[in-house]
PDB file of N, CA and C in Angstrom:
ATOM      1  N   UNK A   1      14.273  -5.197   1.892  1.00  0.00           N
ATOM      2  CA  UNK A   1      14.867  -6.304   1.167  1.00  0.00           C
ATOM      3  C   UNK A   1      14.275  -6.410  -0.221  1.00  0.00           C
ATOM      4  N   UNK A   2      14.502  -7.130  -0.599  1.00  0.00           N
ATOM      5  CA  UNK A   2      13.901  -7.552  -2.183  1.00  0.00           C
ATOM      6  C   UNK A   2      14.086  -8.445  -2.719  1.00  0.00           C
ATOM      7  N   UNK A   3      12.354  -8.570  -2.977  1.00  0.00           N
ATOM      8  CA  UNK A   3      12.210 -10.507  -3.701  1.00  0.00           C
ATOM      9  C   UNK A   3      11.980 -10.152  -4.912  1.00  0.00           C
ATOM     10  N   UNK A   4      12.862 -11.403  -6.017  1.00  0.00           N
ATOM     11  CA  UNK A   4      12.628 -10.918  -7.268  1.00  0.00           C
ATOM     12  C   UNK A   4      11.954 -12.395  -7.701  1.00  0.00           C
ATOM     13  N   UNK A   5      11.846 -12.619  -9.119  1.00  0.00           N
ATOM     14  CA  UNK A   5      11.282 -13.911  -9.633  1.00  0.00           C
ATOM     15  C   UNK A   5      11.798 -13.779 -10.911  1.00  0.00           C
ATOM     16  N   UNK A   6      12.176 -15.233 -10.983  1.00  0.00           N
ATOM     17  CA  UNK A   6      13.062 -15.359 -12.562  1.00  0.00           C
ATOM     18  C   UNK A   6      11.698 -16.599 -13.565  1.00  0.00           C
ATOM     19  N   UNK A   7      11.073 -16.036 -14.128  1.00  0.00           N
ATOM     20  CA  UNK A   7       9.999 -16.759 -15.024  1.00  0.00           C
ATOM     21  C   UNK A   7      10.282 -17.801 -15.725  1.00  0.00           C
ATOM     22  N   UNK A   8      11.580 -17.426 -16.922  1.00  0.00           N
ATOM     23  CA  UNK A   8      12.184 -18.250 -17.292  1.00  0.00           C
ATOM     24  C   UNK A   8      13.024 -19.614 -16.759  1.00  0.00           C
ATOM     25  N   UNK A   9      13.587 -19.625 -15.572  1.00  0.00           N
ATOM     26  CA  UNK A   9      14.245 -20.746 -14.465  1.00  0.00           C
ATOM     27  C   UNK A   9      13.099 -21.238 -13.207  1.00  0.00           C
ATOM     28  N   UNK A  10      12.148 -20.588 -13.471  1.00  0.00           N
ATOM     29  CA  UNK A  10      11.245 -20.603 -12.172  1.00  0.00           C
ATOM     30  C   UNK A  10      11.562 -21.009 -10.712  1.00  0.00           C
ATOM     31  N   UNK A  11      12.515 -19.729 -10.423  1.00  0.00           N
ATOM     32  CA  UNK A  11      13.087 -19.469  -9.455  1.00  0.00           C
ATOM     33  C   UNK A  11      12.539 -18.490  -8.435  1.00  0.00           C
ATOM     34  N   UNK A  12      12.785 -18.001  -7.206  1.00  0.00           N
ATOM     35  CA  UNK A  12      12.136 -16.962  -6.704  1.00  0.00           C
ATOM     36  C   UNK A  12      13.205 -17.006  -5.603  1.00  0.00           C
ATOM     37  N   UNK A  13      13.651 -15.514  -5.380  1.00  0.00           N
ATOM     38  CA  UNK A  13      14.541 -15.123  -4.183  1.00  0.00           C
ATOM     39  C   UNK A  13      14.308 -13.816  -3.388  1.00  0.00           C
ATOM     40  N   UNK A  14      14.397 -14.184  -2.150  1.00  0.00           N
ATOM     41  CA  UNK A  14      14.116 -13.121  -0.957  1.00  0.00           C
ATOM     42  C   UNK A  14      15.294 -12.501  -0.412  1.00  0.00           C
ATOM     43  N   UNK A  15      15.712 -11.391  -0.440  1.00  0.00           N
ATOM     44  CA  UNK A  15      16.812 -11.402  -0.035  1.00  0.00           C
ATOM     45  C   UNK A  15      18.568 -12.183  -0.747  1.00  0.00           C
ATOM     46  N   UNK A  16      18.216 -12.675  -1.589  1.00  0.00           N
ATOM     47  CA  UNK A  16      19.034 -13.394  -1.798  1.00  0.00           C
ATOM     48  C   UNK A  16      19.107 -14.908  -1.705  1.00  0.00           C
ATOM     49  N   UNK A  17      18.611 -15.527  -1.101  1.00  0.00           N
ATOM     50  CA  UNK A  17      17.673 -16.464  -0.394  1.00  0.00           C
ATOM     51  C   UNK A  17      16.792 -17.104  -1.539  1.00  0.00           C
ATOM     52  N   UNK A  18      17.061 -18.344  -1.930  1.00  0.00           N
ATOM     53  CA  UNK A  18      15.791 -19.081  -3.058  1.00  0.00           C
ATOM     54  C   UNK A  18      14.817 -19.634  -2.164  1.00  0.00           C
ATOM     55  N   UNK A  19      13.931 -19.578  -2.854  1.00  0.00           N
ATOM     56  CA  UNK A  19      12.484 -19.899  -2.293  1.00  0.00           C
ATOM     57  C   UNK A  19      11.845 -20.611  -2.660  1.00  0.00           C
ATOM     58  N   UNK A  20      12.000 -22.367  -2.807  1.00  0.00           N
ATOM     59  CA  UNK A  20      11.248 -22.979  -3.324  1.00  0.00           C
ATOM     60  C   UNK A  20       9.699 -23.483  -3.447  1.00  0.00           C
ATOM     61  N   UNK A  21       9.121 -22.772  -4.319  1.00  0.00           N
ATOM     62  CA  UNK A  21       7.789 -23.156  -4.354  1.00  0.00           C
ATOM     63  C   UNK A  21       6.552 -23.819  -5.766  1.00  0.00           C
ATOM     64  N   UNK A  22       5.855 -24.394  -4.742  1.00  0.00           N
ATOM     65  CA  UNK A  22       5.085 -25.682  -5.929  1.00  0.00           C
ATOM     66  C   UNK A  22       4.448 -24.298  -7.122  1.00  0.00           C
ATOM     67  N   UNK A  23       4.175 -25.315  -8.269  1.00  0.00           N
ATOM     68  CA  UNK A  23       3.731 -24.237  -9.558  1.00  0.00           C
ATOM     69  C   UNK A  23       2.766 -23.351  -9.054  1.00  0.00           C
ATOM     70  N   UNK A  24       1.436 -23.793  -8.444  1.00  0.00           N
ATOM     71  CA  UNK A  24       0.565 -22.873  -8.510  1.00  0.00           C
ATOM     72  C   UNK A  24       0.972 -21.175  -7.878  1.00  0.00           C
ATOM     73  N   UNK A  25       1.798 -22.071  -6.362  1.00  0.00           N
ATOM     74  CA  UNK A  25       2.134 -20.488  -5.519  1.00  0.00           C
ATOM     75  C   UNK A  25       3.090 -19.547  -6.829  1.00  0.00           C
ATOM     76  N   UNK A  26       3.686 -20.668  -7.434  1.00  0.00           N
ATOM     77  CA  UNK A  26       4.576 -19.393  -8.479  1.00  0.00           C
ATOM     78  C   UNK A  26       3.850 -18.859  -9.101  1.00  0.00           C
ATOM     79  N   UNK A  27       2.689 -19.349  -9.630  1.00  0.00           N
ATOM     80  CA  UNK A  27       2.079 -18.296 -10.812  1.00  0.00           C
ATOM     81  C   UNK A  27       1.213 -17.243 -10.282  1.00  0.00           C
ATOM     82  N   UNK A  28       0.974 -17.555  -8.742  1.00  0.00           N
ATOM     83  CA  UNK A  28       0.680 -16.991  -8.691  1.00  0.00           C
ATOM     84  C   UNK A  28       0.962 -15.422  -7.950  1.00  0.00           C
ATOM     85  N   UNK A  29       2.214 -15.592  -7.496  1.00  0.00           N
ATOM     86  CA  UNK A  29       3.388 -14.919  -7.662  1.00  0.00           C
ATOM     87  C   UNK A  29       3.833 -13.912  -8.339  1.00  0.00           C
ATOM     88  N   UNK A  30       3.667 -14.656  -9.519  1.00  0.00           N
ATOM     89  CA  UNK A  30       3.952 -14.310 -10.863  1.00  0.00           C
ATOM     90  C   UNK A  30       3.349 -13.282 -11.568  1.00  0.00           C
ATOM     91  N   UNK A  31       2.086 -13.505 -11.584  1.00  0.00           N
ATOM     92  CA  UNK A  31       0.536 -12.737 -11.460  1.00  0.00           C
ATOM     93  C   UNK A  31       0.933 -11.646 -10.835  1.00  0.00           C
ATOM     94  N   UNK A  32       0.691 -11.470  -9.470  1.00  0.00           N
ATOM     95  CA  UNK A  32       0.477 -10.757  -8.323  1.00  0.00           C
ATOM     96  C   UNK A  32       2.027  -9.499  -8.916  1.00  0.00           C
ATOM     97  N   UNK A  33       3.123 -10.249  -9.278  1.00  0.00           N
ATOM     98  CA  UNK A  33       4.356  -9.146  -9.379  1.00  0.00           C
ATOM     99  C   UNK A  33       3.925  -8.592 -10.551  1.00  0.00           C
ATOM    100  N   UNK A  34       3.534  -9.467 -11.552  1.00  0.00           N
ATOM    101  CA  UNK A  34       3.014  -8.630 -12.894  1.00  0.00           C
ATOM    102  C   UNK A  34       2.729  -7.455 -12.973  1.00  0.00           C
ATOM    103  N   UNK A  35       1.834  -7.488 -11.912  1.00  0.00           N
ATOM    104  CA  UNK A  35       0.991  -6.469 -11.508  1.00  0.00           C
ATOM    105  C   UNK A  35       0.721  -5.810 -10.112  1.00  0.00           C
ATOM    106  N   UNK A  36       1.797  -6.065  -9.628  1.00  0.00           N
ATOM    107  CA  UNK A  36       2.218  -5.490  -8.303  1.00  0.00           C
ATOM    108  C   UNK A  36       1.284  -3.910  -8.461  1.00  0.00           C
ATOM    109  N   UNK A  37       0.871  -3.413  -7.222  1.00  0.00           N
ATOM    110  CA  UNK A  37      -0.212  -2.430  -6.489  1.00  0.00           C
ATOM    111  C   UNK A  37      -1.283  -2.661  -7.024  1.00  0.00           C
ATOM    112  N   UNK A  38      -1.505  -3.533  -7.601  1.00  0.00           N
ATOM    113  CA  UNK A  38      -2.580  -3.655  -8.462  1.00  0.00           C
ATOM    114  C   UNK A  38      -3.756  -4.607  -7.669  1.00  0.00           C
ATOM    115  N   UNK A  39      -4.952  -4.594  -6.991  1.00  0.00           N
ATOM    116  CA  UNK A  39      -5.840  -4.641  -6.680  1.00  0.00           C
ATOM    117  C   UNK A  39      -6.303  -6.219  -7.902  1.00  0.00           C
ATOM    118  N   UNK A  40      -6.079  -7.361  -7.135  1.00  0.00           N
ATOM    119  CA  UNK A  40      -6.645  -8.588  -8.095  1.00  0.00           C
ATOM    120  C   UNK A  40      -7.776  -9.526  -7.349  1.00  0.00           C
ATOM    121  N   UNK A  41      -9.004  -9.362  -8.531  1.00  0.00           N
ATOM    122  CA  UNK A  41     -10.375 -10.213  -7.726  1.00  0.00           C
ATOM    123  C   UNK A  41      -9.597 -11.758  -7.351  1.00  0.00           C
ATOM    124  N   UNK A  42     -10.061 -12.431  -6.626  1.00  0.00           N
ATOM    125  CA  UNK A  42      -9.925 -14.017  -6.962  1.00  0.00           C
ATOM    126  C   UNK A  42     -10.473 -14.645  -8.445  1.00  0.00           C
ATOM    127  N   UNK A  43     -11.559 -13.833  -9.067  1.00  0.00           N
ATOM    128  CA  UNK A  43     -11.669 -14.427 -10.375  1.00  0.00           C
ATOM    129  C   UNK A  43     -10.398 -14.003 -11.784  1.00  0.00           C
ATOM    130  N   UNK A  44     -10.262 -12.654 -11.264  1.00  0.00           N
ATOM    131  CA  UNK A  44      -9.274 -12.426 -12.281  1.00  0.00           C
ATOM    132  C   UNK A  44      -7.897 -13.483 -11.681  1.00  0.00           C
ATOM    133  N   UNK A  45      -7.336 -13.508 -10.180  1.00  0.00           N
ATOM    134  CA  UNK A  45      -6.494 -14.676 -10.154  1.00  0.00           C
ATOM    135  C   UNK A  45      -6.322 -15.928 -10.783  1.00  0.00           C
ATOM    136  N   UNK A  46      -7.680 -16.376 -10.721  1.00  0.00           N
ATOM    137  CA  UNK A  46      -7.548 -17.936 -10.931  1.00  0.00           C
ATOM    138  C   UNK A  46      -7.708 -17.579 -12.418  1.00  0.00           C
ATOM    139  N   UNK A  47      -8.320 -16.874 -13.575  1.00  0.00           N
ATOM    140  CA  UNK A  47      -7.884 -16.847 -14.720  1.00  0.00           C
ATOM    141  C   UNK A  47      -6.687 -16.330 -14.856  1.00  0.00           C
ATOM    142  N   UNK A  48      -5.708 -15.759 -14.444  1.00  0.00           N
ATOM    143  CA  UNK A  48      -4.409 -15.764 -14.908  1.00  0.00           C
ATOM    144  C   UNK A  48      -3.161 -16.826 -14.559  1.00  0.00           C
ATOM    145  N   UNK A  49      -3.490 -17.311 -13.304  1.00  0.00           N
ATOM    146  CA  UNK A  49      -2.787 -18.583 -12.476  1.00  0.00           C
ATOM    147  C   UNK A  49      -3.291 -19.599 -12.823  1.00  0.00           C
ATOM    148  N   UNK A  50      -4.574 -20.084 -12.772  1.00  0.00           N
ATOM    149  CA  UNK A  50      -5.082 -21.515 -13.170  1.00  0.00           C
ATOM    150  C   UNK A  50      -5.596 -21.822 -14.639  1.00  0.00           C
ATOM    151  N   UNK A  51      -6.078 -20.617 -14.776  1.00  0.00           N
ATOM    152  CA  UNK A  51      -6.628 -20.487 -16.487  1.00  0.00           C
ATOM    153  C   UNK A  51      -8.397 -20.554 -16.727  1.00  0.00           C
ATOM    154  N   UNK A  52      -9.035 -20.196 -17.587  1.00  0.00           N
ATOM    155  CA  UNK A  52     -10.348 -20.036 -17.642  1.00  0.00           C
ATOM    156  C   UNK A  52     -11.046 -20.839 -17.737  1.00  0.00           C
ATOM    157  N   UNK A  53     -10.612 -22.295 -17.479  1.00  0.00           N
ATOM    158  CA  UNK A  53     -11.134 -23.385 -17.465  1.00  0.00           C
ATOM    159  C   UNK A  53     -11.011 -24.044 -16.417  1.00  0.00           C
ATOM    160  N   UNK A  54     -10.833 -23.407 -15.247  1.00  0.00           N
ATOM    161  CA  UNK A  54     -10.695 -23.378 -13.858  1.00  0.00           C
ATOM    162  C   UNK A  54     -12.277 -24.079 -13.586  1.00  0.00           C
ATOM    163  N   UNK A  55     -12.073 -25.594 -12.907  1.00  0.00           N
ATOM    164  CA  UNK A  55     -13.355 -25.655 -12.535  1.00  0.00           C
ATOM    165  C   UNK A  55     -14.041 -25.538 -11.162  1.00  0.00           C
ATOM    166  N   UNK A  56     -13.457 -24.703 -10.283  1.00  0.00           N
ATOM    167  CA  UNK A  56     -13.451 -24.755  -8.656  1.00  0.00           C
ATOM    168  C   UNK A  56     -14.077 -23.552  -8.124  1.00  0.00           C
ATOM    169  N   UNK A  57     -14.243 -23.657  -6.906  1.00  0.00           N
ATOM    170  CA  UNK A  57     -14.433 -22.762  -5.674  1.00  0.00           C
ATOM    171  C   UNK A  57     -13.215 -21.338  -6.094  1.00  0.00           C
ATOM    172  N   UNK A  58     -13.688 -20.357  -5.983  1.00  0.00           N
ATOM    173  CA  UNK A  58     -12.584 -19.262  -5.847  1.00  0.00           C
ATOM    174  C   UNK A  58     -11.971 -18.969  -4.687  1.00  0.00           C
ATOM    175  N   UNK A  59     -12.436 -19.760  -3.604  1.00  0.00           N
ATOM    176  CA  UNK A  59     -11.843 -19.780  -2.762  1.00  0.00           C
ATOM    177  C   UNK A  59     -10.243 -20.673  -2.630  1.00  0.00           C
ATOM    178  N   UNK A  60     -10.223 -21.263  -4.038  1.00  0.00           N
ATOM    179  CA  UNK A  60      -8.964 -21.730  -4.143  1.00  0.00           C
ATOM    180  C   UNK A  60      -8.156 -20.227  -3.670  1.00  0.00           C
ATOM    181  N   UNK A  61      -8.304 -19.223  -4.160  1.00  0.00           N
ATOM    182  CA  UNK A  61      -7.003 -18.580  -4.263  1.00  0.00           C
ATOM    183  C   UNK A  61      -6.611 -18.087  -2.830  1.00  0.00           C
ATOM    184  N   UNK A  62      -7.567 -18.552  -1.733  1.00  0.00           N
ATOM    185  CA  UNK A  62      -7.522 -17.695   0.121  1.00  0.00           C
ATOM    186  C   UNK A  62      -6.413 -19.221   0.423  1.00  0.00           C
ATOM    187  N   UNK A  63      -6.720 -20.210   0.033  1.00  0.00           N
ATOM    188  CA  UNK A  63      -5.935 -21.626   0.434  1.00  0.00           C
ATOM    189  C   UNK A  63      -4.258 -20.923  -0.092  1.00  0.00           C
ATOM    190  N   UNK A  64      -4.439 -20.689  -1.333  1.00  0.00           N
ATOM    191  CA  UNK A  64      -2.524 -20.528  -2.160  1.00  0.00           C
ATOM    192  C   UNK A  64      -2.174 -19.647  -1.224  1.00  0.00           C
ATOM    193  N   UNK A  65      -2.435 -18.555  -1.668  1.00  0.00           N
ATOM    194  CA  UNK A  65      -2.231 -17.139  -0.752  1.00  0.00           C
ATOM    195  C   UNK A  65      -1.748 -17.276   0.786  1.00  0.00           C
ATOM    196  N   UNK A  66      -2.503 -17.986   1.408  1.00  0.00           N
ATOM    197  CA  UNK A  66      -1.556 -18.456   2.600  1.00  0.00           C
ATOM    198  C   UNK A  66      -0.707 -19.714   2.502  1.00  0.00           C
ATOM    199  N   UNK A  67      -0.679 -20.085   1.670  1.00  0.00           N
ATOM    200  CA  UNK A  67       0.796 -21.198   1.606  1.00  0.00           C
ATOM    201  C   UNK A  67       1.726 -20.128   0.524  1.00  0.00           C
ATOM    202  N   UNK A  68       1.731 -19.515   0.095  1.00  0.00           N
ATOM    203  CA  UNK A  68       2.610 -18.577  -0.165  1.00  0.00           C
ATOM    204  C   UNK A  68       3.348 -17.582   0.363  1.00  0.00           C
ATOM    205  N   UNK A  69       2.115 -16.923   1.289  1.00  0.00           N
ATOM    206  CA  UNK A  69       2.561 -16.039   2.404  1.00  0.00           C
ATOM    207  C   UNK A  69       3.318 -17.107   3.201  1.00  0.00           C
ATOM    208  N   UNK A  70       3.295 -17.879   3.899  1.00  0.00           N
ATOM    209  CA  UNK A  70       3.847 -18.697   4.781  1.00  0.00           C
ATOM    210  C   UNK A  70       5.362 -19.146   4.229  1.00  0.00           C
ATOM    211  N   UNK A  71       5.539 -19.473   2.664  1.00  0.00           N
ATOM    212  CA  UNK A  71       6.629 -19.646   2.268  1.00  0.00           C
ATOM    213  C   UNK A  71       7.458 -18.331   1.803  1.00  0.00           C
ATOM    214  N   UNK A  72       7.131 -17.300   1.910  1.00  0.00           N
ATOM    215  CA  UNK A  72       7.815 -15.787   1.594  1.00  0.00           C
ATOM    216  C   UNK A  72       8.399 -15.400   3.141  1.00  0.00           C
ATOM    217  N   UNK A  73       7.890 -15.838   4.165  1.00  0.00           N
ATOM    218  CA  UNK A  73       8.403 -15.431   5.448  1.00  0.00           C
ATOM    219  C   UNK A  73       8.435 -13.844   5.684  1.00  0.00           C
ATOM    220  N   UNK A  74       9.104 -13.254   6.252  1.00  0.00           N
ATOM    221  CA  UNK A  74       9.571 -11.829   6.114  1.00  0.00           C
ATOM    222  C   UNK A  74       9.194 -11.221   5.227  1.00  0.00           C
ATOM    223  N   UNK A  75       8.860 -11.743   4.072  1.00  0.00           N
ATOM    224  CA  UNK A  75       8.295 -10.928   2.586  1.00  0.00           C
ATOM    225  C   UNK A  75       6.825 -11.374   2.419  1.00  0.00           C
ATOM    226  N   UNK A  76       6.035 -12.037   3.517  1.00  0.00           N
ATOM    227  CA  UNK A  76       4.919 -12.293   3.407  1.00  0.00           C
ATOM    228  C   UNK A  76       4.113 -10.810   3.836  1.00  0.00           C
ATOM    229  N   UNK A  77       4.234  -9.849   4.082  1.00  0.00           N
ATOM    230  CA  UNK A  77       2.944  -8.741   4.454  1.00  0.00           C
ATOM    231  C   UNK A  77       3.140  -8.173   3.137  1.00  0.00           C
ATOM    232  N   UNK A  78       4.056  -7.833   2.821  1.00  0.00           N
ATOM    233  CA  UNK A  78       3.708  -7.359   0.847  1.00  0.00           C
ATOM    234  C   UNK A  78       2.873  -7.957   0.264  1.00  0.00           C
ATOM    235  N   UNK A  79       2.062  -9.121   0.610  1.00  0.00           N
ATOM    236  CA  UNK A  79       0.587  -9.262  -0.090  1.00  0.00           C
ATOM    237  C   UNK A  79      -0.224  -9.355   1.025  1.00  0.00           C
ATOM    238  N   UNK A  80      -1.446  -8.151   0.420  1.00  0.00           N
ATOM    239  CA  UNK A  80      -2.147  -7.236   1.074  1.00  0.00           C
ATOM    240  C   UNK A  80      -3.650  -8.098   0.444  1.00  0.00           C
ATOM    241  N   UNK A  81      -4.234  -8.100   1.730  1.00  0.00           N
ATOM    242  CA  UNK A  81      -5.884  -8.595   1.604  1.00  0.00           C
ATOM    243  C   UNK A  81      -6.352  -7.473   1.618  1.00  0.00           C
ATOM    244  N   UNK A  82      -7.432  -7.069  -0.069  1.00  0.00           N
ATOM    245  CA  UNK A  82      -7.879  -6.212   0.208  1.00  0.00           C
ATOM    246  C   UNK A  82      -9.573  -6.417   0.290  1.00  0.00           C
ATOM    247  N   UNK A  83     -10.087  -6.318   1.735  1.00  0.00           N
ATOM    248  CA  UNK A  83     -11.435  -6.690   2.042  1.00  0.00           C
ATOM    249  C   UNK A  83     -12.542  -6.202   0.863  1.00  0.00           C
ATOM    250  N   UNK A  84     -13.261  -7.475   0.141  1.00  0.00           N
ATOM    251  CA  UNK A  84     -14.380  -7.364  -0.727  1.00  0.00           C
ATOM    252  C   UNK A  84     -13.884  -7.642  -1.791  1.00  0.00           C
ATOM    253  N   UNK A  85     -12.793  -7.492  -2.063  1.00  0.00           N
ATOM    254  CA  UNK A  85     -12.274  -7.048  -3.433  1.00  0.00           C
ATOM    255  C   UNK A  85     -11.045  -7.822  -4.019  1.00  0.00           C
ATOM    256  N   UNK A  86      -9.976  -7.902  -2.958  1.00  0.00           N
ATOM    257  CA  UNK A  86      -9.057  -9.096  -3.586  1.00  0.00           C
ATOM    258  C   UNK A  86      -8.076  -9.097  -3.191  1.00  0.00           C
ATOM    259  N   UNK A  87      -6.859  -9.116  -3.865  1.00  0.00           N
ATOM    260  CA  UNK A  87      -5.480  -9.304  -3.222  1.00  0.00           C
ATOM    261  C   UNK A  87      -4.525  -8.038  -3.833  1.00  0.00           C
ATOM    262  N   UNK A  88      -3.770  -8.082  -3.376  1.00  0.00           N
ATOM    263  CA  UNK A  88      -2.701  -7.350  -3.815  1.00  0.00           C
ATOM    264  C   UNK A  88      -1.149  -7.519  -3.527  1.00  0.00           C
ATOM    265  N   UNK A  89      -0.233  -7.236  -4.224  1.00  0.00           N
ATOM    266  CA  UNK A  89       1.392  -7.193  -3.975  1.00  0.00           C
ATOM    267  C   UNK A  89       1.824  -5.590  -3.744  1.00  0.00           C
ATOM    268  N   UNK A  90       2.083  -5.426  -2.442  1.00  0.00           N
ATOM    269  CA  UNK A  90       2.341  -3.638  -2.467  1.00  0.00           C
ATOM    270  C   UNK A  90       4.039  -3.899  -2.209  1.00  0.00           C
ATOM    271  N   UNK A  91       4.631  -3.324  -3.393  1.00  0.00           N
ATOM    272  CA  UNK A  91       5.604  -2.417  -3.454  1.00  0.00           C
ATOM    273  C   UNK A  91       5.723  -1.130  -3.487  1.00  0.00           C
ATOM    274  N   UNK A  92       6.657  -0.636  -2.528  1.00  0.00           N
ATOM    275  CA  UNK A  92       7.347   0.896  -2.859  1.00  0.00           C
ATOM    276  C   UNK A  92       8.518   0.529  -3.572  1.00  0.00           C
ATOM    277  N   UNK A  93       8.431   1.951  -4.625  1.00  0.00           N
ATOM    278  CA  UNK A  93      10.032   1.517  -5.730  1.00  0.00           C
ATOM    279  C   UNK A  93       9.898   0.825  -6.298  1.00  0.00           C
ATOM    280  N   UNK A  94      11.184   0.299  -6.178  1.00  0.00           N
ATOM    281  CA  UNK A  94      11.717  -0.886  -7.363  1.00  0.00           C
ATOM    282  C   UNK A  94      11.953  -1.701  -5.959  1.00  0.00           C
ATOM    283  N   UNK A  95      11.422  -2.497  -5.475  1.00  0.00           N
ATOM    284  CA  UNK A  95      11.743  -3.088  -4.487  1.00  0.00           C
ATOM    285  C   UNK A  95      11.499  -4.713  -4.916  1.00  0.00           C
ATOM    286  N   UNK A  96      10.908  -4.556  -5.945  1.00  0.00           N
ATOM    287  CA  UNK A  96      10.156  -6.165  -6.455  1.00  0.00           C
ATOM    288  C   UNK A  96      10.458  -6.263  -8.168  1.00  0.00           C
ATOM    289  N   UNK A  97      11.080  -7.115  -8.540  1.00  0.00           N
ATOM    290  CA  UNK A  97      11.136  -7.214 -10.127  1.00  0.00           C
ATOM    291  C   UNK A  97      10.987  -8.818 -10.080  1.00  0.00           C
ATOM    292  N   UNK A  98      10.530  -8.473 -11.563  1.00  0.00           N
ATOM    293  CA  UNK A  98      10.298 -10.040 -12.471  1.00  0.00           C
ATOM    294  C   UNK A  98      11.382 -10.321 -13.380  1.00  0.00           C
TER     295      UNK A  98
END
């Protein structure tokens, strides 16, 4: 299937299917497709999703991450925990656009 994300309307669809979700899960979303296979710390997350003036726990980003996964359904195992190190969005192809 394939979830895309519209930045400009801040929209997100699975299948065809809209997906409504609060700002943070989008950006960070957003993030994650940016840079889909791409291997992201929780610090580099929360500076691109929350911003560098983030004053929290980095464990914010294990809380989003599963309310995101949970709202992607079926398109939730395309983000990949990668142990020590961080998160990831694995696409094959063109299976994912922004």
């Amino acid at each position: 299937g394939t979830l895309s994300l519209d930045p400009e309307r801040g929209i997100v669809t699975a299948d065809g299917r809209r997906i409504d979700l609060p700002p943070k899960e989008f950006a960070l979303l957003r993030v994650l497709m940016e840079r889909r296979n791409r291997v992201l710390t929780r610090d580099e997350l929360l500076n691109l999703a929350w911003g560098w003036d983030f004053d929290g726990s980095d464990r914010v980003v294990d809380s989003h991450i599963k309310k995101l996964r949970r709202a992607l359904g079926t398109h939730a195992d395309c983000i990949k925990t990668v142990v020590k190190r961080g998160y990831k969005l694995e696409v094959d192809g063109n299976e994912s656009k922004t």
